[in-house]
C-alpha atoms as a PDB file:
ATOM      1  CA  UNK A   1       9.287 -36.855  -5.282  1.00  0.00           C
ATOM      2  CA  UNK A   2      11.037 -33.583  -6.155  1.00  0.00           C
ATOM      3  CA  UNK A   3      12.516 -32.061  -3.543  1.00  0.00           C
ATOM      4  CA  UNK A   4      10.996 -28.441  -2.440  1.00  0.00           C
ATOM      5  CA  UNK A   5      12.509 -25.840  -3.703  1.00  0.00           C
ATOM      6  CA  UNK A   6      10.588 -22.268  -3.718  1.00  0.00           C
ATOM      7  CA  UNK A   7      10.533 -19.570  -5.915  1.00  0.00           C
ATOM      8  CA  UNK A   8      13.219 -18.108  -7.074  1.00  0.00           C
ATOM      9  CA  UNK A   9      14.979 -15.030  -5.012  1.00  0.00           C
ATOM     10  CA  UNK A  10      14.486 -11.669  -6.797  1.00  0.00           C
ATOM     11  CA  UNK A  11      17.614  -9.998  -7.931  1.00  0.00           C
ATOM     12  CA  UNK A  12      19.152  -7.045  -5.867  1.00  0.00           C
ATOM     13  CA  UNK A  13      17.689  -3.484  -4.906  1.00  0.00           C
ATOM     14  CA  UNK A  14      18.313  -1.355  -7.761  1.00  0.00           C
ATOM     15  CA  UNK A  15      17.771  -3.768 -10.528  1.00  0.00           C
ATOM     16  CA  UNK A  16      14.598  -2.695 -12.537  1.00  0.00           C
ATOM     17  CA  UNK A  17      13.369  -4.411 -15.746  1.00  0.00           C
ATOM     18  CA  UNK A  18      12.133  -0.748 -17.370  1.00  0.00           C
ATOM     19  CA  UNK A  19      14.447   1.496 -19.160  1.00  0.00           C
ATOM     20  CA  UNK A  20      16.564   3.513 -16.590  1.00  0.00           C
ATOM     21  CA  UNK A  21      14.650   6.902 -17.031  1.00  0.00           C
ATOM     22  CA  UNK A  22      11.673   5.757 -17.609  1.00  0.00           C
ATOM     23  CA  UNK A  23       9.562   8.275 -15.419  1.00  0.00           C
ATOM     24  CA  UNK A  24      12.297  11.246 -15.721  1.00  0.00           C
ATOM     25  CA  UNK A  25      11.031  14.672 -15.699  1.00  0.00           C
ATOM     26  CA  UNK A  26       7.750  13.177 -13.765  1.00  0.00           C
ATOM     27  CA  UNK A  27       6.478  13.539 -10.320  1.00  0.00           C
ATOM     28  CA  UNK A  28       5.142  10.657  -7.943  1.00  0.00           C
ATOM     29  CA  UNK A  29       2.860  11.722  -4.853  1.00  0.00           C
ATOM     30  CA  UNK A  30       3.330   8.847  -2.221  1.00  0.00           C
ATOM     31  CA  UNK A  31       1.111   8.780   1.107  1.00  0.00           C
ATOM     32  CA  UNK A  32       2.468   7.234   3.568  1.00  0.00           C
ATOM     33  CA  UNK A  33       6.107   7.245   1.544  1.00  0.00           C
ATOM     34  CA  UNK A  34       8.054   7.539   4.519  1.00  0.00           C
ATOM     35  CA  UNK A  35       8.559   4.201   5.948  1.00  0.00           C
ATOM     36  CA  UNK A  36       7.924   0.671   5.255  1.00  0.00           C
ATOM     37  CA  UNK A  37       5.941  -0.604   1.913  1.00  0.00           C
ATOM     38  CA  UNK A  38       5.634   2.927   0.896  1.00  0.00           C
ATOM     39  CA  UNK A  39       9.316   3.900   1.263  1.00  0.00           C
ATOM     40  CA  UNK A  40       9.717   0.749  -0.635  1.00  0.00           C
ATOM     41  CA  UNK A  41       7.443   1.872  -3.646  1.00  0.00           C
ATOM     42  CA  UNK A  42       8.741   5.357  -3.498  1.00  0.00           C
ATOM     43  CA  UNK A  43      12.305   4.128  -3.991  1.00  0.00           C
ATOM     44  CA  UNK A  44      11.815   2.085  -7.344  1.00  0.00           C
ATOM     45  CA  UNK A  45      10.396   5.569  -8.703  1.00  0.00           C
ATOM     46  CA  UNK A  46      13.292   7.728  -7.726  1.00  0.00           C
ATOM     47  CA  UNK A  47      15.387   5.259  -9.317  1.00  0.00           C
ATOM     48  CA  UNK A  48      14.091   5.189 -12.508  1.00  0.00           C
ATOM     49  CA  UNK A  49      14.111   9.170 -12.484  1.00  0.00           C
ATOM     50  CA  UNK A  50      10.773  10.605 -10.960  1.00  0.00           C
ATOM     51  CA  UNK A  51      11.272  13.281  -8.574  1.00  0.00           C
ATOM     52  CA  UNK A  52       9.159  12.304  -4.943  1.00  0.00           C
ATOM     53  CA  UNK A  53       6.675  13.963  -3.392  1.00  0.00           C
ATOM     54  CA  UNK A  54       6.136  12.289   0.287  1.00  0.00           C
ATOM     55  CA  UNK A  55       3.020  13.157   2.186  1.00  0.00           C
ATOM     56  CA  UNK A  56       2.483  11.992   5.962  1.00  0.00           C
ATOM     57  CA  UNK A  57       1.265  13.278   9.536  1.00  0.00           C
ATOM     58  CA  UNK A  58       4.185  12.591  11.406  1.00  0.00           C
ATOM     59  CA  UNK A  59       7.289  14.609  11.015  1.00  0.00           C
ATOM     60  CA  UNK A  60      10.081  11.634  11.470  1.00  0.00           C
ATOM     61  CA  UNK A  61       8.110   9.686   8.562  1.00  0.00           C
ATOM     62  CA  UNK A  62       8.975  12.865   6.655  1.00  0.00           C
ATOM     63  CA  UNK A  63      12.427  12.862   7.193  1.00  0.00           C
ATOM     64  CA  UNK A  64      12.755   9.240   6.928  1.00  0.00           C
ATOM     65  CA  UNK A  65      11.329   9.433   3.480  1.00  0.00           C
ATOM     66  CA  UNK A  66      13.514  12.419   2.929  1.00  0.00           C
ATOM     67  CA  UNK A  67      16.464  10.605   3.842  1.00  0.00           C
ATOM     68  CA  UNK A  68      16.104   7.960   1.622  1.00  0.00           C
ATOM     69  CA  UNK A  69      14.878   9.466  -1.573  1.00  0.00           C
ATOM     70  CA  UNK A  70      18.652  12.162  -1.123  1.00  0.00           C
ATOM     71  CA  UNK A  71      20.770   8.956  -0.358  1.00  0.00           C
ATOM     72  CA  UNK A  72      19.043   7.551  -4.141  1.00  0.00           C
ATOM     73  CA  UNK A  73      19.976  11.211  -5.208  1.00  0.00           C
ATOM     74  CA  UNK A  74      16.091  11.747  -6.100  1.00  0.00           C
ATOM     75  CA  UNK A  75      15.029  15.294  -5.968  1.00  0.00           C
ATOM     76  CA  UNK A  76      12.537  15.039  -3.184  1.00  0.00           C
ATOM     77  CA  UNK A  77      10.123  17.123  -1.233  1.00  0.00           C
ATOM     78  CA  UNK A  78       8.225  16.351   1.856  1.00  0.00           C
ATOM     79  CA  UNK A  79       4.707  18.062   2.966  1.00  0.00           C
ATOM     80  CA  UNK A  80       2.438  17.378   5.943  1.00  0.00           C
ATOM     81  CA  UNK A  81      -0.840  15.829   5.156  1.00  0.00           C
ATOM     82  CA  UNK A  82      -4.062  14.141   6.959  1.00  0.00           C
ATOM     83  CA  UNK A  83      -5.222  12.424   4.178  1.00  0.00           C
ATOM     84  CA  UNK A  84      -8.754  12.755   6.357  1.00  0.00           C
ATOM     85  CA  UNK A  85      -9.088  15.975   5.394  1.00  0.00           C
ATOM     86  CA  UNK A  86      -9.393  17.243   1.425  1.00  0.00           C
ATOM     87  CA  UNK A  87      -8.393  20.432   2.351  1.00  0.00           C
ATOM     88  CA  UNK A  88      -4.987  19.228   3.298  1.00  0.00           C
ATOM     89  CA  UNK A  89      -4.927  16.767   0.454  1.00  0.00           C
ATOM     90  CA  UNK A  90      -5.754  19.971  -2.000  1.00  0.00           C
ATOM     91  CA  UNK A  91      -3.103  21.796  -0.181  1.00  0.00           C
ATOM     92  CA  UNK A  92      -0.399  19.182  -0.624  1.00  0.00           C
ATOM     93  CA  UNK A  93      -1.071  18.884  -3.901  1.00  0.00           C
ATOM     94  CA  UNK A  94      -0.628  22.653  -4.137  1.00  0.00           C
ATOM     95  CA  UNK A  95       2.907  22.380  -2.458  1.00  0.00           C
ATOM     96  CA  UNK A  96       3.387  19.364  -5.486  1.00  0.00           C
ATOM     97  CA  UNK A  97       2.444  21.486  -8.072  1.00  0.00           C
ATOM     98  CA  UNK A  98       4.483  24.133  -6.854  1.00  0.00           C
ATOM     99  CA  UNK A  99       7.970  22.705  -6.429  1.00  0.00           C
ATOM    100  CA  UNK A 100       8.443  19.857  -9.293  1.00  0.00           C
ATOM    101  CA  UNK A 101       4.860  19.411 -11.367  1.00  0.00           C
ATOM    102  CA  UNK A 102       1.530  17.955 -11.660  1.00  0.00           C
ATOM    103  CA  UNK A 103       1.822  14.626 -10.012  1.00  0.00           C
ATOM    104  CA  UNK A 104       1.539  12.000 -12.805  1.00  0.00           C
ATOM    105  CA  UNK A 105       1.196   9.111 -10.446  1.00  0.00           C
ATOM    106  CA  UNK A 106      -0.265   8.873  -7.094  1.00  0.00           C
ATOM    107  CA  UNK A 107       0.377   5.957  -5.181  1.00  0.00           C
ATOM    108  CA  UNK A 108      -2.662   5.521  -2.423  1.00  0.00           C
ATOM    109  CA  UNK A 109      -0.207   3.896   0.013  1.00  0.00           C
ATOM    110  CA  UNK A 110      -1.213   5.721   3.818  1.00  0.00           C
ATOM    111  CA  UNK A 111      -3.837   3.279   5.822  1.00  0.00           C
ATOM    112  CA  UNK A 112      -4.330   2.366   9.495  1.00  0.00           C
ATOM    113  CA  UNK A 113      -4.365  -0.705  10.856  1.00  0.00           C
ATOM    114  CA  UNK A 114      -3.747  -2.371  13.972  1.00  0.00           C
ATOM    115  CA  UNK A 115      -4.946  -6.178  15.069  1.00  0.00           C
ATOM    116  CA  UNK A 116      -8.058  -6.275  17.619  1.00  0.00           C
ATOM    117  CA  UNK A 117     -11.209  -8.786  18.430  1.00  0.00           C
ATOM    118  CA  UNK A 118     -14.174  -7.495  16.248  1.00  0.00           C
ATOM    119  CA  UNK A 119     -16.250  -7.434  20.076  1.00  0.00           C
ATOM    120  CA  UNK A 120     -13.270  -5.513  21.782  1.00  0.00           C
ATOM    121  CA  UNK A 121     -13.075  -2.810  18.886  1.00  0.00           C
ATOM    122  CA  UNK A 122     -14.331   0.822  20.189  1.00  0.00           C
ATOM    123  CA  UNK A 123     -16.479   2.762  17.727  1.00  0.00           C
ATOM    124  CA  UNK A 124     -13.931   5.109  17.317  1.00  0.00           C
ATOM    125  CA  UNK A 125     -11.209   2.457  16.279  1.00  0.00           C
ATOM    126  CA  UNK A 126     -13.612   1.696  13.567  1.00  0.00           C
ATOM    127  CA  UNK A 127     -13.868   4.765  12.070  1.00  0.00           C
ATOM    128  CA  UNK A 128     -10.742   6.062  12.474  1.00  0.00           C
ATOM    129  CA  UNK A 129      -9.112   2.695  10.541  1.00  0.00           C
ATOM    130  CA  UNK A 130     -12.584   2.961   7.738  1.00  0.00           C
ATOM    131  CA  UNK A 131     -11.342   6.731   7.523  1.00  0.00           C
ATOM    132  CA  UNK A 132      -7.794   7.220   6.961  1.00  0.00           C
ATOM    133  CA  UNK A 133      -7.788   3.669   4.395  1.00  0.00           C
ATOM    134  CA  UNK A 134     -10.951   4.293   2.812  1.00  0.00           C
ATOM    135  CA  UNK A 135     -12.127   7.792   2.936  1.00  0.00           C
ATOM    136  CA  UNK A 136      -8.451   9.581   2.629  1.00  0.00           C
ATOM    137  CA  UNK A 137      -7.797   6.738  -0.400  1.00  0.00           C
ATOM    138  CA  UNK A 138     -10.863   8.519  -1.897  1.00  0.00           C
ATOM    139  CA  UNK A 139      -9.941  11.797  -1.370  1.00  0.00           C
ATOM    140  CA  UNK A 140      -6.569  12.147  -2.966  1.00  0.00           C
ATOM    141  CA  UNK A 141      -7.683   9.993  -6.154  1.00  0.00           C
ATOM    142  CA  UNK A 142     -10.306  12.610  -6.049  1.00  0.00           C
ATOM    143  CA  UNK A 143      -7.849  15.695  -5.761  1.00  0.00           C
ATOM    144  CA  UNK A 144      -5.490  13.797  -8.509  1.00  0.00           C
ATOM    145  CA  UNK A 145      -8.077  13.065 -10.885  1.00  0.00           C
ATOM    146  CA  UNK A 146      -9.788  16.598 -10.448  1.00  0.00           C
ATOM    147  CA  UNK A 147      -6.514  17.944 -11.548  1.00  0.00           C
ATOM    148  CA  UNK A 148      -5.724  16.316 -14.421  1.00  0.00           C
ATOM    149  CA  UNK A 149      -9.705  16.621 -15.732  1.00  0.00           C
ATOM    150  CA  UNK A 150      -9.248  19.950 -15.698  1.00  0.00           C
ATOM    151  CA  UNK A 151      -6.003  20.164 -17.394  1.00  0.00           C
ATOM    152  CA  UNK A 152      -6.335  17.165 -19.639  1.00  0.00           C
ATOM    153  CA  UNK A 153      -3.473  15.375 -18.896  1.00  0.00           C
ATOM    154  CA  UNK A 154      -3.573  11.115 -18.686  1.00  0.00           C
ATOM    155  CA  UNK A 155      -2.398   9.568 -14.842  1.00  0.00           C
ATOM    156  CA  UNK A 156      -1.793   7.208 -13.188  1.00  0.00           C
ATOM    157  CA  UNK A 157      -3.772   5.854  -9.531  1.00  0.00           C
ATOM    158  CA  UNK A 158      -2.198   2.658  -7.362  1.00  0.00           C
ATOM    159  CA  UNK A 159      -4.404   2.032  -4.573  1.00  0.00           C
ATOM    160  CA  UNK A 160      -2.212  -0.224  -2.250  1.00  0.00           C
ATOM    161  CA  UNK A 161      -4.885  -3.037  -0.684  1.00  0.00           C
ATOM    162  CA  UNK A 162      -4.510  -6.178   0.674  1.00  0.00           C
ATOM    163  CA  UNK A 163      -6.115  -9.955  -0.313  1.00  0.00           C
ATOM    164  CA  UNK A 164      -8.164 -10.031   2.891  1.00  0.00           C
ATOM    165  CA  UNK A 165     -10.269  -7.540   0.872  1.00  0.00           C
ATOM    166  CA  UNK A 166     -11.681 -11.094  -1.174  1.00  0.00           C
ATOM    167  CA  UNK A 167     -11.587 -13.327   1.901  1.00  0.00           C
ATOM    168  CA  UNK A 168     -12.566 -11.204   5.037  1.00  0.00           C
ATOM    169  CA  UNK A 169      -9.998 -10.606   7.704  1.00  0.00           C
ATOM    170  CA  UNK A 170     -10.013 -12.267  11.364  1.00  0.00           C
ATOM    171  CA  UNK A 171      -8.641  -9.628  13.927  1.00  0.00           C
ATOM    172  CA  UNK A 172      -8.721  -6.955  11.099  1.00  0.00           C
ATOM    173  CA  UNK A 173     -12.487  -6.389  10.183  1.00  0.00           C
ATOM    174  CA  UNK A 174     -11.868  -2.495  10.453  1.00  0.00           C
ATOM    175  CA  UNK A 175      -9.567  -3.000   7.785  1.00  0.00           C
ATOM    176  CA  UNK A 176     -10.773  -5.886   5.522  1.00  0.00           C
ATOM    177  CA  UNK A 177     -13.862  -3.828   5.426  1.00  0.00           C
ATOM    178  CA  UNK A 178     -11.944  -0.604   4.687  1.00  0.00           C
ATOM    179  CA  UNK A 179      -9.565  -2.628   2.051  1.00  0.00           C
ATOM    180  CA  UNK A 180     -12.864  -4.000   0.067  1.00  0.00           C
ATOM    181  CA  UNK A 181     -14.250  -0.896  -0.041  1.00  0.00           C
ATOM    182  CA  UNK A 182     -10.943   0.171  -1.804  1.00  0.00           C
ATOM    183  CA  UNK A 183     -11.011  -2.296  -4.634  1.00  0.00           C
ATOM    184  CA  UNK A 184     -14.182  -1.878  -5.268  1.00  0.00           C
ATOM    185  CA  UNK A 185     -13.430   1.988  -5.475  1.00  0.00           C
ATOM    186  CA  UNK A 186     -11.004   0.894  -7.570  1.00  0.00           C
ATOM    187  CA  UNK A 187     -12.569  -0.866 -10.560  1.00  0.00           C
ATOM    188  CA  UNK A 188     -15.362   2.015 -10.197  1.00  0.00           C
ATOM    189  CA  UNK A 189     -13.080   4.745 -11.048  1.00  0.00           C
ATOM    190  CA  UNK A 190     -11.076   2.978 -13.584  1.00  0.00           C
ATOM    191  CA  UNK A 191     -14.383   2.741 -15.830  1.00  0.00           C
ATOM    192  CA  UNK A 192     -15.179   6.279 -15.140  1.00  0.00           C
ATOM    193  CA  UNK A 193     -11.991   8.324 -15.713  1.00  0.00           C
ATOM    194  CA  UNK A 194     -10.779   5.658 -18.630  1.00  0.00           C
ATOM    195  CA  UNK A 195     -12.059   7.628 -21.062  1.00  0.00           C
ATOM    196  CA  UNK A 196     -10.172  11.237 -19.649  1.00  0.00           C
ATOM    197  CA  UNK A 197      -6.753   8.806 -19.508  1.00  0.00           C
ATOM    198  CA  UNK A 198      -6.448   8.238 -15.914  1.00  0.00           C
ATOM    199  CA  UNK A 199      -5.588   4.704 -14.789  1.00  0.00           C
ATOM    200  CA  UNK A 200      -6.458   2.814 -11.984  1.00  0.00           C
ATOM    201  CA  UNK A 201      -5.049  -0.125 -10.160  1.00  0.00           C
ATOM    202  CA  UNK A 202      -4.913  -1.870  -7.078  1.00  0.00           C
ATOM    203  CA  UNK A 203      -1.746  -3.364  -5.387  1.00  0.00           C
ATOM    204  CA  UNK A 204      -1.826  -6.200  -3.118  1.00  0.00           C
ATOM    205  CA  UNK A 205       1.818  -7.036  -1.263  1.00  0.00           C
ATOM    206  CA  UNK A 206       1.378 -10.243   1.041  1.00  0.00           C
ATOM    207  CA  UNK A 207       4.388 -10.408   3.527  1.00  0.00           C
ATOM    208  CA  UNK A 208       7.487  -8.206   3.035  1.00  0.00           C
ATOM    209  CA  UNK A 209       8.384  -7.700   6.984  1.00  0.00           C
ATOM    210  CA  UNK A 210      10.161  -4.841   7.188  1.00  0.00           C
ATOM    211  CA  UNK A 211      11.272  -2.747  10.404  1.00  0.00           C
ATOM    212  CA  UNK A 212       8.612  -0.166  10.591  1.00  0.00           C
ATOM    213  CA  UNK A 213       5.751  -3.150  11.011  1.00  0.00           C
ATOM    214  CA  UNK A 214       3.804  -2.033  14.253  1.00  0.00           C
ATOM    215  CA  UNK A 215       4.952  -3.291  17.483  1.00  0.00           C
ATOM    216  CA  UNK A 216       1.111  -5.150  17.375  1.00  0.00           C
ATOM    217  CA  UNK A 217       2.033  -6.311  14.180  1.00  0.00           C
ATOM    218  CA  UNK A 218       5.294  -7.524  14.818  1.00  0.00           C
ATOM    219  CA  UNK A 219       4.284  -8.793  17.814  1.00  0.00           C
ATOM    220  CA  UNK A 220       1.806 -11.508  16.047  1.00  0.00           C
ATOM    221  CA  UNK A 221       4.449 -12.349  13.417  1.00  0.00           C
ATOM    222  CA  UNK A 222       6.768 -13.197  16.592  1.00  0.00           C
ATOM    223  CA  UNK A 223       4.207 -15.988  17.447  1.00  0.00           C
ATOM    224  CA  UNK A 224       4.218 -17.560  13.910  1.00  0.00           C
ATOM    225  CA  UNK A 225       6.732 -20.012  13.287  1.00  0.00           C
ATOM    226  CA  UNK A 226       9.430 -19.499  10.942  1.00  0.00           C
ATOM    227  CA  UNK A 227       8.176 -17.381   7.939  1.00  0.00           C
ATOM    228  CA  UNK A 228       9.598 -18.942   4.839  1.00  0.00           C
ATOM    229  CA  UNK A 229       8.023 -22.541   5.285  1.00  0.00           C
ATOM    230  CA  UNK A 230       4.668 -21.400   5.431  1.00  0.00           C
ATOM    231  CA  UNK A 231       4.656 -19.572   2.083  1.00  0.00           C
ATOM    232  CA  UNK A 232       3.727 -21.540  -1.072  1.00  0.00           C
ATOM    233  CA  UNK A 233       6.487 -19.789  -2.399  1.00  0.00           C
ATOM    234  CA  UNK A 234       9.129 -21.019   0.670  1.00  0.00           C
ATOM    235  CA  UNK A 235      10.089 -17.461   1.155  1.00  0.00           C
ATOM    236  CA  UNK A 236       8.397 -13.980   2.162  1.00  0.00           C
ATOM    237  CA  UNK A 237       8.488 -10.710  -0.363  1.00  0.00           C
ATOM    238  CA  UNK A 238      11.468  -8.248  -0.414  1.00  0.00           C
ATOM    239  CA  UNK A 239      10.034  -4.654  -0.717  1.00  0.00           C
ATOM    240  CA  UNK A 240      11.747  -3.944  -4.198  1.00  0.00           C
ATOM    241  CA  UNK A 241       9.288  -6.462  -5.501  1.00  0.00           C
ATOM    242  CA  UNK A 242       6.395  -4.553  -5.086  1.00  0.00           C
ATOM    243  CA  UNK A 243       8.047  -1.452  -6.311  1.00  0.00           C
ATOM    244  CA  UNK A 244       8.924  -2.977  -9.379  1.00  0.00           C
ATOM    245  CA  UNK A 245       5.100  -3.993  -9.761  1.00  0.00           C
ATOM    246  CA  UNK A 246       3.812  -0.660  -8.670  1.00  0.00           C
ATOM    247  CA  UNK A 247       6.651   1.112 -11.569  1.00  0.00           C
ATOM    248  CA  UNK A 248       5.267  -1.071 -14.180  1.00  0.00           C
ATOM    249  CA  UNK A 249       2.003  -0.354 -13.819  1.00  0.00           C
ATOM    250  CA  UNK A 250       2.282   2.714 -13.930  1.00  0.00           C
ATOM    251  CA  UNK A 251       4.584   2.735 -16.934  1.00  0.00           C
ATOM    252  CA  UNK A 252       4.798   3.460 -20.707  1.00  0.00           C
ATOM    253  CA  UNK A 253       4.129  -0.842 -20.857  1.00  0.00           C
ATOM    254  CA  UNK A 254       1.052  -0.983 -18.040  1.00  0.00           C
ATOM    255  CA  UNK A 255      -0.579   1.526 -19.244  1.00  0.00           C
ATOM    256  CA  UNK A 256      -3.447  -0.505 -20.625  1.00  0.00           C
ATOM    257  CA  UNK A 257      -3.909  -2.207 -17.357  1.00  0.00           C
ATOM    258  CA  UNK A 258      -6.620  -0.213 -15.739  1.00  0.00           C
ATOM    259  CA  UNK A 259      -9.247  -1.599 -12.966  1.00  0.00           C
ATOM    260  CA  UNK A 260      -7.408  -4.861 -12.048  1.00  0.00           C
ATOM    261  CA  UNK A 261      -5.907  -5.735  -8.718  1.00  0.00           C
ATOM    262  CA  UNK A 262      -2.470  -6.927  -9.168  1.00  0.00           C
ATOM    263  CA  UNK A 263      -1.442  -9.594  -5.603  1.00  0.00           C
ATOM    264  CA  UNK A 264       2.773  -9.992  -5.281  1.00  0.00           C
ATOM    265  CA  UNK A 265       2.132 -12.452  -2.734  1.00  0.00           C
ATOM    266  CA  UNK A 266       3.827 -15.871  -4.015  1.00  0.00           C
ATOM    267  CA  UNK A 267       0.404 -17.133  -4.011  1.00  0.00           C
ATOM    268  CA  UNK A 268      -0.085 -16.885  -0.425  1.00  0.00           C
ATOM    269  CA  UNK A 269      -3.550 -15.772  -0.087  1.00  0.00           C
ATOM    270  CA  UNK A 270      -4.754 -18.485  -2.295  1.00  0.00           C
ATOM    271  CA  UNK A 271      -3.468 -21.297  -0.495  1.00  0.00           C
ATOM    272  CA  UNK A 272      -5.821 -23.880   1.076  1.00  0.00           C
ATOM    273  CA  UNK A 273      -5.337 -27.322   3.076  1.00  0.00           C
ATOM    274  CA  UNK A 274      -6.892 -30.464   1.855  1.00  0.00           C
ATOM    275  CA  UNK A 275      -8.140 -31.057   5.672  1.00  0.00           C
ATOM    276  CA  UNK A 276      -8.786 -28.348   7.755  1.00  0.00           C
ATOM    277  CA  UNK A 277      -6.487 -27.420  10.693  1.00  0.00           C
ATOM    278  CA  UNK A 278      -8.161 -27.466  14.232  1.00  0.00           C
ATOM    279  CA  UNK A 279      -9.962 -23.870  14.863  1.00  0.00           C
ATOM    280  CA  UNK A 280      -8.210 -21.214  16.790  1.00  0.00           C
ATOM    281  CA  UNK A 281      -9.761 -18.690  17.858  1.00  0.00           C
ATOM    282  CA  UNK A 282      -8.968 -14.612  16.746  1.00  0.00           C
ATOM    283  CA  UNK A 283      -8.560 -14.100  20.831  1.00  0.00           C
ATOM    284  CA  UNK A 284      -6.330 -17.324  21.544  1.00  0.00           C
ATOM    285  CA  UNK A 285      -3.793 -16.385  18.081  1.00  0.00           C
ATOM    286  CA  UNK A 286      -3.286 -12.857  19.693  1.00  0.00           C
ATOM    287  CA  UNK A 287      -2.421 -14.709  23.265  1.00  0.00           C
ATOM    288  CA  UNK A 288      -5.484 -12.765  24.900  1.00  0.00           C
ATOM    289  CA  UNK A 289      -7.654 -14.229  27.241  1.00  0.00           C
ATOM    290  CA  UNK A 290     -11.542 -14.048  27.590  1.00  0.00           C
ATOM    291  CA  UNK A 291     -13.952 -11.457  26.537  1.00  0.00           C
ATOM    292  CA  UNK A 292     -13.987  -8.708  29.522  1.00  0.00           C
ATOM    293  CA  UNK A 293     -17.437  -7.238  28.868  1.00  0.00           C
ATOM    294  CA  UNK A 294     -17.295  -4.816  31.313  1.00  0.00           C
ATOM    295  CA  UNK A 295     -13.881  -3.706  29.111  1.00  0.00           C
ATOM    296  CA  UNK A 296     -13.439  -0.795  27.322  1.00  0.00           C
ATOM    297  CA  UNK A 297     -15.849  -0.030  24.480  1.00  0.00           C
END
């Protein structure tokens, strides 16, 4: 029997298989670009020439994404946005316009989610997570595409998701629910604004564990046991990975990849045991202990 071996590591941060340059004189509108996954996208970008527009709530976001788009030596600029609200979408876009260009890629990266039992979720949780990762996701592509109808020009969407969109997600249904909604959206618009020469993808990433994970999110990984060994692939994601998928596919080389949802999971989500594992419960895997119904609602 051979032994296991995994897949292969990817080579080092700043290694791209596109021509260096290949988005120069471009600009890239990231939400949620200052930390984590989105940092990660935004990075591959500045390295192959775009100039960064980052677009969060929360100030320190904006100077972490700041920070690391200068220390690339990407020209950068940062701009407050509640991707609730299209009036502060439209304005960002404004502030986009008005320093570099017309964004030529927007990458639909801002979401909320945080792990809770479907019966202890309050009605505002719900809408708050189906708002921000559905509703704002709709609301920039909207602003984007508006844009560049109006001045015919051809763009590029990535709508980041995630693979419990296909299977449903235990302890996330906020999200899973928000997420489907998303790829659907997804393969919708790229039908619709083919023709005008937008694209539109979706971009699954499975685990790339990174430092600016929630604390509620962390906290669950903490009670997994060692990461690697429980990936088909015998190791988890390193966030230049997904950059590199998000730059192609919005390249000269992806551009007739429209509508599809790309997963840079090692196969993860598609794994499957020939006899099933003993139920646990969404309550007992988060270490919580009965249903309070007298709890908060």
């Amino acid at each position: 029997m051979a032994d296991k071996i995994g897949l292969p590591a990817p080579p080092m941060p700043g290694d791209s298989a596109l021509k260096p340059g290949t988005f120069d004189g471009q600009t890239v509108f990231v939400t949620g670009g200052g930390t984590g996954l989105g940092k990660g996208i935004a990075s591959e970008f500045a390295r192959l020439g775009a100039s960064l527009v980052i677009a969060s709530r929360k100030p320190d976001h904006l100077d972490a994404g700041r920070e690391a788009m200068e220390a690339i030596g990407a020209p950068v600029h940062v701009v407050a946005c509640d991707i609730r609200d299209p009036d502060s979408i439209a304005a960002a876009f404004d502030e986009a316009v008005a320093t570099f260009s017309l964004p030529s890629v927007l990458i639909n990266n801002a979401a909320a989610n945080f792990p809770v039992p479907a019966e202890d979720m309050s009605p505002n949780a719900w809408r708050t997570v189906v708002d921000i990762t559905l509703n704002g996701t709709f609301f920039c592509a909207r602003e984007f595409a508006r844009r560049h109808l109006a001045a015919g020009t051809p763009g590029s969407i990535i709508n980041v998701g995630a693979s419990y969109a296909w299977t449903g997600g235990p302890g996330f249904a906020h999200s899973a629910a928000a997420k489907a909604g998303v790829k659907n959206m997804t393969e919708t618009l790229a039908v619709e604004w083919g023709p005008y020469g937008i694209q539109v993808n979706g971009l699954v990433p499975g685990l790339f564990p990174h430092e600016d994970m929630t604390a509620d999110i962390q906290g669950n990984l903490k009670r997994t046991n060692d990461k690697d060994p429980v990936q088909p692939a015998l190791r988890v994601g390193q966030r230049q990975e997904l950059g590199w998928a998000a730059t192609f596919l919005a390249s000269p080389y992806g551009r007739f990849i429209s509508g599809h949802t790309l997963t840079v999971d090692g196969a993860n989500w598609q794994r499957r045991h020939l006899t099933n594992p003993e139920v646990v419960t969404v309550r007992d895997q988060m270490g919580m202990g009965p249903f309070d119904p007298d709890g908060k609602r």
